[in-house]
N, C-alpha and C. Protein backbone atom coordinates (compact mmCIF):
# COMPACT_ATOMS: atom_id res chain seq x y z
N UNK A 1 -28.07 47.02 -75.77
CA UNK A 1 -29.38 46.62 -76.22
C UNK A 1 -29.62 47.03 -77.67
N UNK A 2 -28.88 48.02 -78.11
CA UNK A 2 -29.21 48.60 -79.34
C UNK A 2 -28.68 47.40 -80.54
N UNK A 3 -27.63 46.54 -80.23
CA UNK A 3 -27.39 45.38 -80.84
C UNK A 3 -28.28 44.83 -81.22
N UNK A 4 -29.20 44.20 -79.95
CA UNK A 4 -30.27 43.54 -80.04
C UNK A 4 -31.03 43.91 -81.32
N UNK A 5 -31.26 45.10 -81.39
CA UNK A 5 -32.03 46.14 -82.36
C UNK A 5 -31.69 45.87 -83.73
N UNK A 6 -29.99 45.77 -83.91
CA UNK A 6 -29.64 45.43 -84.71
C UNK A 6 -29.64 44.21 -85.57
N UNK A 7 -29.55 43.39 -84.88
CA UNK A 7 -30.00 42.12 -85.22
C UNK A 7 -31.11 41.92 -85.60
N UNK A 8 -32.21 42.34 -84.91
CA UNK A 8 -33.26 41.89 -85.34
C UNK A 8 -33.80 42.28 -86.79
N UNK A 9 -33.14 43.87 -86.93
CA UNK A 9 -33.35 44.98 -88.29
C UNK A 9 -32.21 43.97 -89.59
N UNK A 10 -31.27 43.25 -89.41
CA UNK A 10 -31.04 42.11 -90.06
C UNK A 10 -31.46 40.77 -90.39
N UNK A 11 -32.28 40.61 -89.48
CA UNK A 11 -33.02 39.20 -89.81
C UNK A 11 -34.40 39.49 -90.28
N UNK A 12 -34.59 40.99 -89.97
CA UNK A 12 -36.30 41.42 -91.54
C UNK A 12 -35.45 41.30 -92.48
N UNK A 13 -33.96 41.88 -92.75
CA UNK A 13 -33.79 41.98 -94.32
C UNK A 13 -33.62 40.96 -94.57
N UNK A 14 -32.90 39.63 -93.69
CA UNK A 14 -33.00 38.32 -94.71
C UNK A 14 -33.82 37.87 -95.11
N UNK A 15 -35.00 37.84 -94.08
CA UNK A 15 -36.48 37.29 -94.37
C UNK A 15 -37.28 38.20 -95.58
N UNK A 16 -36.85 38.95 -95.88
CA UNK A 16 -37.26 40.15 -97.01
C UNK A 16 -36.71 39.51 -98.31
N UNK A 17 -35.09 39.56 -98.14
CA UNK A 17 -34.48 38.70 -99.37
C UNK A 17 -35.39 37.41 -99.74
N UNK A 18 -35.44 36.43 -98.97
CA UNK A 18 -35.80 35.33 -99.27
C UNK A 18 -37.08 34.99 -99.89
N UNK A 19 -38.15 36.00 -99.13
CA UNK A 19 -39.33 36.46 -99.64
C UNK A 19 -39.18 37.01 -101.66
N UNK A 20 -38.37 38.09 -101.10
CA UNK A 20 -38.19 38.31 -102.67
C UNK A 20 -37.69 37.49 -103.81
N UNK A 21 -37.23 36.73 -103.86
CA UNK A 21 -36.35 35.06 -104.18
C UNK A 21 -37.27 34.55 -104.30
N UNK A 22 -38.13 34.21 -103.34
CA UNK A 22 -39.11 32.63 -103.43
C UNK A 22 -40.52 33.02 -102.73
N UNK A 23 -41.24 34.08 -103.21
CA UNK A 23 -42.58 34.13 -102.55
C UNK A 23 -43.02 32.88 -102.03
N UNK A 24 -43.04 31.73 -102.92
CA UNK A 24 -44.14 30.78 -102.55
C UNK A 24 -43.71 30.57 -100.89
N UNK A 25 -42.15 30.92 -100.19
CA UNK A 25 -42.06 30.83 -99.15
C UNK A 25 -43.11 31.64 -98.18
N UNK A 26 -43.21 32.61 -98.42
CA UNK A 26 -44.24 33.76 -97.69
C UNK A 26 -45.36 32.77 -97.78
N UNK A 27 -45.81 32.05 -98.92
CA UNK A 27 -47.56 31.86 -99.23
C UNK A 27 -47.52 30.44 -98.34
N UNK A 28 -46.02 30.05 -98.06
CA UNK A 28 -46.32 28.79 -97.12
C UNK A 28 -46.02 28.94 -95.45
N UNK A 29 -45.16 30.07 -95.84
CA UNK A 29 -45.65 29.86 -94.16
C UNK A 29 -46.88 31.03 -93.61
N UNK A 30 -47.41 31.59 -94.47
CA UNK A 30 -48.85 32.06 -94.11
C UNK A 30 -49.74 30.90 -94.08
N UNK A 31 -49.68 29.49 -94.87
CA UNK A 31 -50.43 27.97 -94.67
C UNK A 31 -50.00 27.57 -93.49
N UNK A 32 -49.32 28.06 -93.08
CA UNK A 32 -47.94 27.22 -92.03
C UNK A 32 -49.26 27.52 -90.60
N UNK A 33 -48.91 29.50 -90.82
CA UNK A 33 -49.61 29.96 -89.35
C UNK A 33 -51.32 29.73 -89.25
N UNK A 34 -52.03 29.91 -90.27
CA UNK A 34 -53.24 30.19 -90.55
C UNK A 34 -54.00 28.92 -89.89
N UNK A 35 -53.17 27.50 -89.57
CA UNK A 35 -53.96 26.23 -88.86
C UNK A 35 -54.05 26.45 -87.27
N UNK A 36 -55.20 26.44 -87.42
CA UNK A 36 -55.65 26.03 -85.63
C UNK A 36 -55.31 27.46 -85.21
N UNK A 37 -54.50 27.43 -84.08
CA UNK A 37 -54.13 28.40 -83.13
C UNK A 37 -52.65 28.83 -83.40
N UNK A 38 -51.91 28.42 -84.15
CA UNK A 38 -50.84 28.59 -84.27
C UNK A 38 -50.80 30.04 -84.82
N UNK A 39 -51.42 31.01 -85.00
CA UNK A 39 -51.65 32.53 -85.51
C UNK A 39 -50.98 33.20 -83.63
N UNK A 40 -51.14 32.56 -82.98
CA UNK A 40 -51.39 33.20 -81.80
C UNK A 40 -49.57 33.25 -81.61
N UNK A 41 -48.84 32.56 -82.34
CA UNK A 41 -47.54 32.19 -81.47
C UNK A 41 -46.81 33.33 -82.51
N UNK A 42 -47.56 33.64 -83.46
CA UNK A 42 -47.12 35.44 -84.04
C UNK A 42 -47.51 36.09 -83.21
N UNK A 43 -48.74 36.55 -82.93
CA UNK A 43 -49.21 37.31 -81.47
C UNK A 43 -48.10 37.54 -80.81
N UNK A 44 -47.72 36.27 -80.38
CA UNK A 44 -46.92 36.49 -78.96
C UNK A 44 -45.43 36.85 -79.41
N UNK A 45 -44.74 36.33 -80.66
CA UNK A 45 -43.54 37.02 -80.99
C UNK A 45 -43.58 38.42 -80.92
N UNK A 46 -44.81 39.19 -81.90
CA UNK A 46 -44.70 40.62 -82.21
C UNK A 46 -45.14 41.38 -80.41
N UNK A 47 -45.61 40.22 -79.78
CA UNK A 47 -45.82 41.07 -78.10
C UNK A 47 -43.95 41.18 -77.51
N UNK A 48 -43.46 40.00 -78.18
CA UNK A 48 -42.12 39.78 -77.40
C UNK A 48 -41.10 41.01 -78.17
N UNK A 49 -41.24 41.29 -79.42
CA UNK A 49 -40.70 41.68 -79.95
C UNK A 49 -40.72 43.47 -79.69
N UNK A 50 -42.27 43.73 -79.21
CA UNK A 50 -42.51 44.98 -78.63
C UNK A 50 -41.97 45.69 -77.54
N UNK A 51 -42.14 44.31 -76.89
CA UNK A 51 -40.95 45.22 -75.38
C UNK A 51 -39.80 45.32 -75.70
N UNK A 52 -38.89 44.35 -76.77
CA UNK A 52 -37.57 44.35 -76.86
C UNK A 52 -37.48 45.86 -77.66
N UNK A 53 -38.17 46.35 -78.44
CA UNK A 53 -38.19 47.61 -79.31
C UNK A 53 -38.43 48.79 -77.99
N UNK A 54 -39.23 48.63 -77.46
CA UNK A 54 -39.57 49.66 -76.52
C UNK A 54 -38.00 50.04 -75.29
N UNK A 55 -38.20 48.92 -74.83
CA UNK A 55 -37.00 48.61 -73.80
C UNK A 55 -35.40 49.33 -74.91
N UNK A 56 -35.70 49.12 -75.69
CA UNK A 56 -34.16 49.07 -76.22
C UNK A 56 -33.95 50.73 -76.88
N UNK A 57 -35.20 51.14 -76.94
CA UNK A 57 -35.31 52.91 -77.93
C UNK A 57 -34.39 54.03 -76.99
N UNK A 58 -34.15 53.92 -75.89
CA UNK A 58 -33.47 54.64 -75.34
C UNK A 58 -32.11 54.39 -75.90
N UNK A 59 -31.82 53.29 -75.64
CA UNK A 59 -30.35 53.32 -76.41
C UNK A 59 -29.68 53.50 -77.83
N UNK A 60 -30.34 53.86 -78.35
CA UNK A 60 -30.77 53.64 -79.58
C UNK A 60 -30.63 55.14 -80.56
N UNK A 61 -29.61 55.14 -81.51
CA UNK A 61 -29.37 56.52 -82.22
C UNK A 61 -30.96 57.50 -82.63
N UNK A 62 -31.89 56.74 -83.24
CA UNK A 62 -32.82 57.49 -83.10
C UNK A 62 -34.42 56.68 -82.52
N UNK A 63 -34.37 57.26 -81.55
CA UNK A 63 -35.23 56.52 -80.40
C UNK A 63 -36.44 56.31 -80.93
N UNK A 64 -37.22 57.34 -81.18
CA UNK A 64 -38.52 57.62 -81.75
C UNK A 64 -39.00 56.83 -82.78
N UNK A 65 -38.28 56.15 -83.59
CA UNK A 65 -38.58 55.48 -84.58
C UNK A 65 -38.40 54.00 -84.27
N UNK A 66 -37.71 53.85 -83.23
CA UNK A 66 -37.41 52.36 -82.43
C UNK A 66 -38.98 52.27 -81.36
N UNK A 67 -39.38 53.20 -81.25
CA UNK A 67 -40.74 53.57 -80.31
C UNK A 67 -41.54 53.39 -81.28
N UNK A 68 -41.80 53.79 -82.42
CA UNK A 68 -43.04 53.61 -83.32
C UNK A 68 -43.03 52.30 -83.53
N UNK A 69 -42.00 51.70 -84.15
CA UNK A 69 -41.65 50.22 -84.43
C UNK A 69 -42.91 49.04 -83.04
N UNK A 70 -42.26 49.99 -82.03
CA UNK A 70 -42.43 49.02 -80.67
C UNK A 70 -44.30 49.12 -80.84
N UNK A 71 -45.02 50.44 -80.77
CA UNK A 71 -46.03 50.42 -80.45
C UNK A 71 -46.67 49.78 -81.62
N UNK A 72 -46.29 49.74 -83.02
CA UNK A 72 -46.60 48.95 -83.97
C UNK A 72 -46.66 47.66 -83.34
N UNK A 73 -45.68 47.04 -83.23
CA UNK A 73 -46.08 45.82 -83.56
C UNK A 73 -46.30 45.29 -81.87
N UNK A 74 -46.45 46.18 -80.98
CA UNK A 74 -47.34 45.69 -79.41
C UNK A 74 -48.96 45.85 -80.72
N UNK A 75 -49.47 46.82 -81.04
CA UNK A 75 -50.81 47.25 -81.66
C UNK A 75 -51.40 45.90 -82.20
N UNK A 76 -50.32 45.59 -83.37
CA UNK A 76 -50.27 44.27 -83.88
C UNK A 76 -50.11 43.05 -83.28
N UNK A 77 -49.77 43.48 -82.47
CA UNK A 77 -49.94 41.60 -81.45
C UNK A 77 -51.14 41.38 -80.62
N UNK A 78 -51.47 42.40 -80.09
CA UNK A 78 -52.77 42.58 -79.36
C UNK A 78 -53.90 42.28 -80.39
N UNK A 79 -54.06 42.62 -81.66
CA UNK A 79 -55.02 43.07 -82.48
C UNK A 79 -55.38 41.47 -82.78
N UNK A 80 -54.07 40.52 -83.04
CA UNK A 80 -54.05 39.36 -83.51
C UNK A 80 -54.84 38.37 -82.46
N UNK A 81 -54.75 38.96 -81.34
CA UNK A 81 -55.38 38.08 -79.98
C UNK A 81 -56.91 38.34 -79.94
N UNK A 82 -57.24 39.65 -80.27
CA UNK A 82 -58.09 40.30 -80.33
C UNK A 82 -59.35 39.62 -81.57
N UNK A 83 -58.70 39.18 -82.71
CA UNK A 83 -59.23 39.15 -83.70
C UNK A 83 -59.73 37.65 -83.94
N UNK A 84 -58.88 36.77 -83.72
CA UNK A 84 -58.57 34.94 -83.30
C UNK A 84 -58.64 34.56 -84.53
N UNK A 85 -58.55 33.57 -84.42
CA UNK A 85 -57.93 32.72 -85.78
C UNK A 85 -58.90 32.43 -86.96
N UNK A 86 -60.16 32.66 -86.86
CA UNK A 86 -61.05 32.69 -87.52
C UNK A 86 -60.99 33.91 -88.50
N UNK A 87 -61.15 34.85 -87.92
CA UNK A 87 -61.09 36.17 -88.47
C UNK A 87 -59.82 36.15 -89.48
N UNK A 88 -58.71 36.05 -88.72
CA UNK A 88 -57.09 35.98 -89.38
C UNK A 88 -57.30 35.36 -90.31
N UNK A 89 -57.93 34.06 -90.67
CA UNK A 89 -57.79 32.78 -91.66
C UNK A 89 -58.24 33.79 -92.58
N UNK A 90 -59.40 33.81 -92.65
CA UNK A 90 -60.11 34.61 -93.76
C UNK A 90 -59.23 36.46 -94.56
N UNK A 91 -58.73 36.52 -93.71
CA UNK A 91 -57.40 38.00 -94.35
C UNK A 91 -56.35 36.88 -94.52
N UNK A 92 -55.19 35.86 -93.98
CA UNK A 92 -54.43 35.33 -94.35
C UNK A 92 -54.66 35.15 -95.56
N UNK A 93 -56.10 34.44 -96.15
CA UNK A 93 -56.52 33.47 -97.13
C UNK A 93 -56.50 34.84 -98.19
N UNK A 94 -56.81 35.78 -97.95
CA UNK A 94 -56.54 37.33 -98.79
C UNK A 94 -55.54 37.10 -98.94
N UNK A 95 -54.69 37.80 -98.33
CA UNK A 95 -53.45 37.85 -99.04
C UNK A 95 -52.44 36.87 -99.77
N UNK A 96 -53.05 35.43 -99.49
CA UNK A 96 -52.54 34.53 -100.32
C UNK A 96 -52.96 34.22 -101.92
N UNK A 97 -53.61 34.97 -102.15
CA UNK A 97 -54.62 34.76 -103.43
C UNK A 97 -54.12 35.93 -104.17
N UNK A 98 -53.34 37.44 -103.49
CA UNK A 98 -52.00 37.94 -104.18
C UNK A 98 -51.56 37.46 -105.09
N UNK A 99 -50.79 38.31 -106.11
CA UNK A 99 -50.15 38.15 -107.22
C UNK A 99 -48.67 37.89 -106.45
N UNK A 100 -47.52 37.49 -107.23
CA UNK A 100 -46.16 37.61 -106.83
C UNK A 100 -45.80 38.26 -106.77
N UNK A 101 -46.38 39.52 -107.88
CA UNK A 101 -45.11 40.54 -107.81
C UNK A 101 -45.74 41.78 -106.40
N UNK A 102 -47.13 41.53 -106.13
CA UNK A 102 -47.50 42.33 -104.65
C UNK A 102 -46.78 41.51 -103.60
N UNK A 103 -46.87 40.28 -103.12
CA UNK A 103 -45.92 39.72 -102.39
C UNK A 103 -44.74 40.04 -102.60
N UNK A 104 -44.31 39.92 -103.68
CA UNK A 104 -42.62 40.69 -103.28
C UNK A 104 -42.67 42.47 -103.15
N UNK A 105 -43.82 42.62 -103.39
CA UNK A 105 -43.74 44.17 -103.12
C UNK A 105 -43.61 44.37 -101.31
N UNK A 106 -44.59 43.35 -101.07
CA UNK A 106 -44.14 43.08 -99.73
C UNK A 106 -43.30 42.89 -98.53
N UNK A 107 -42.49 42.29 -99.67
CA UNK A 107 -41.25 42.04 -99.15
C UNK A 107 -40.13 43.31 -98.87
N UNK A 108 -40.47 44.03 -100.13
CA UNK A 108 -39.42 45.07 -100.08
C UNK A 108 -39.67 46.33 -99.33
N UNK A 109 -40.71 46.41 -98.72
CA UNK A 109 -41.19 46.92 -97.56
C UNK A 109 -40.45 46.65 -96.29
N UNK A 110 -41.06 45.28 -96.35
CA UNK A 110 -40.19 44.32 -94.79
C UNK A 110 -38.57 45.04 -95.22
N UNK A 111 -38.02 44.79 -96.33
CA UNK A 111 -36.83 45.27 -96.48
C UNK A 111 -36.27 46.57 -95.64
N UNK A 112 -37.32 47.14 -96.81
CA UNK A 112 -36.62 48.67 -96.55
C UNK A 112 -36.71 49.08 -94.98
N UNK A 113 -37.65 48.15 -93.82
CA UNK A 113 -38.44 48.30 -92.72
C UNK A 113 -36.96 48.11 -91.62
N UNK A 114 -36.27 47.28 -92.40
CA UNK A 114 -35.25 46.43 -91.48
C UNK A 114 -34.25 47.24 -91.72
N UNK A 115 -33.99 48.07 -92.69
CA UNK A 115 -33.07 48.77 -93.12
C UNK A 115 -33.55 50.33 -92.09
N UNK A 116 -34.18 50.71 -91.72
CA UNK A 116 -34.70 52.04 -91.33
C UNK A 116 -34.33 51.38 -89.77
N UNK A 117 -34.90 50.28 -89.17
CA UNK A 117 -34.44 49.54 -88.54
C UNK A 117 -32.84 49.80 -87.45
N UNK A 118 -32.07 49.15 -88.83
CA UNK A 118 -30.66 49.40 -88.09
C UNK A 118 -30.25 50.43 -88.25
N UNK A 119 -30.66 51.76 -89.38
CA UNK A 119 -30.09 52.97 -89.77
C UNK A 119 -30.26 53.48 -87.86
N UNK A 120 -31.54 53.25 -87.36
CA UNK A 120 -32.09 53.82 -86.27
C UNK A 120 -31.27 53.61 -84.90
N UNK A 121 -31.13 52.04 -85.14
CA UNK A 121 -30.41 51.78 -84.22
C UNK A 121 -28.98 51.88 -83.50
């Protein structure tokens, strides 16, 4: 399972790279999620993505940080259900009005996130 872990702590850093490369990608698929209900099908990744973090921290070189990960982004998926798409639009629409170089600051977060990630795993 700790694979699993792994993988996934590789596909933040690509999505990090690419971000850093081409913000306007980030600023479109924040246009992408921000219509209708489609905010919710993040919801439900970062819910899917929570058990796979939780489920998988036992196996996992350093557990505790595969556990924070998990309750993060369960916190964050709930919060998103919690909040609905109205609310979201209006912070999406924030952070799209960002400069580039905070979006890629962004990014290198997600980076370094994916990198702590597999160090963990």
């Amino acid at each position: 399972m700790s694979i699993v872990i792994k993988i996934l702590g590789i596909l933040f850093i690509f999505l990090a790279i690419v971000y850093v490369v081409k913000p306007q990608v980030m600023k479109g698929m924040m246009e992408f999620f921000k219509r209708g209900k489609r905010i919710y099908l993040i919801g439900l990744i970062r819910l899917v993505l929570a058990i796979v973090f939780l489920l998988a921290a036992r196996e996992c070189a350093v557990p505790w940080v595969i556990v924070t990960f998990g309750i993060l982004l369960l916190a964050s998926g709930l919060l998103i259900f919690m909040l609905g798409p109205k609310k979201l639009s209006s912070i999406i629409d924030w952070w799209q009005k960002r400069s580039v170089l905070i979006l890629r600051l962004l990014a290198v977060i997600t980076l370094a996130i994916g990198a702590v990630i597999i160090y963990s795993a």
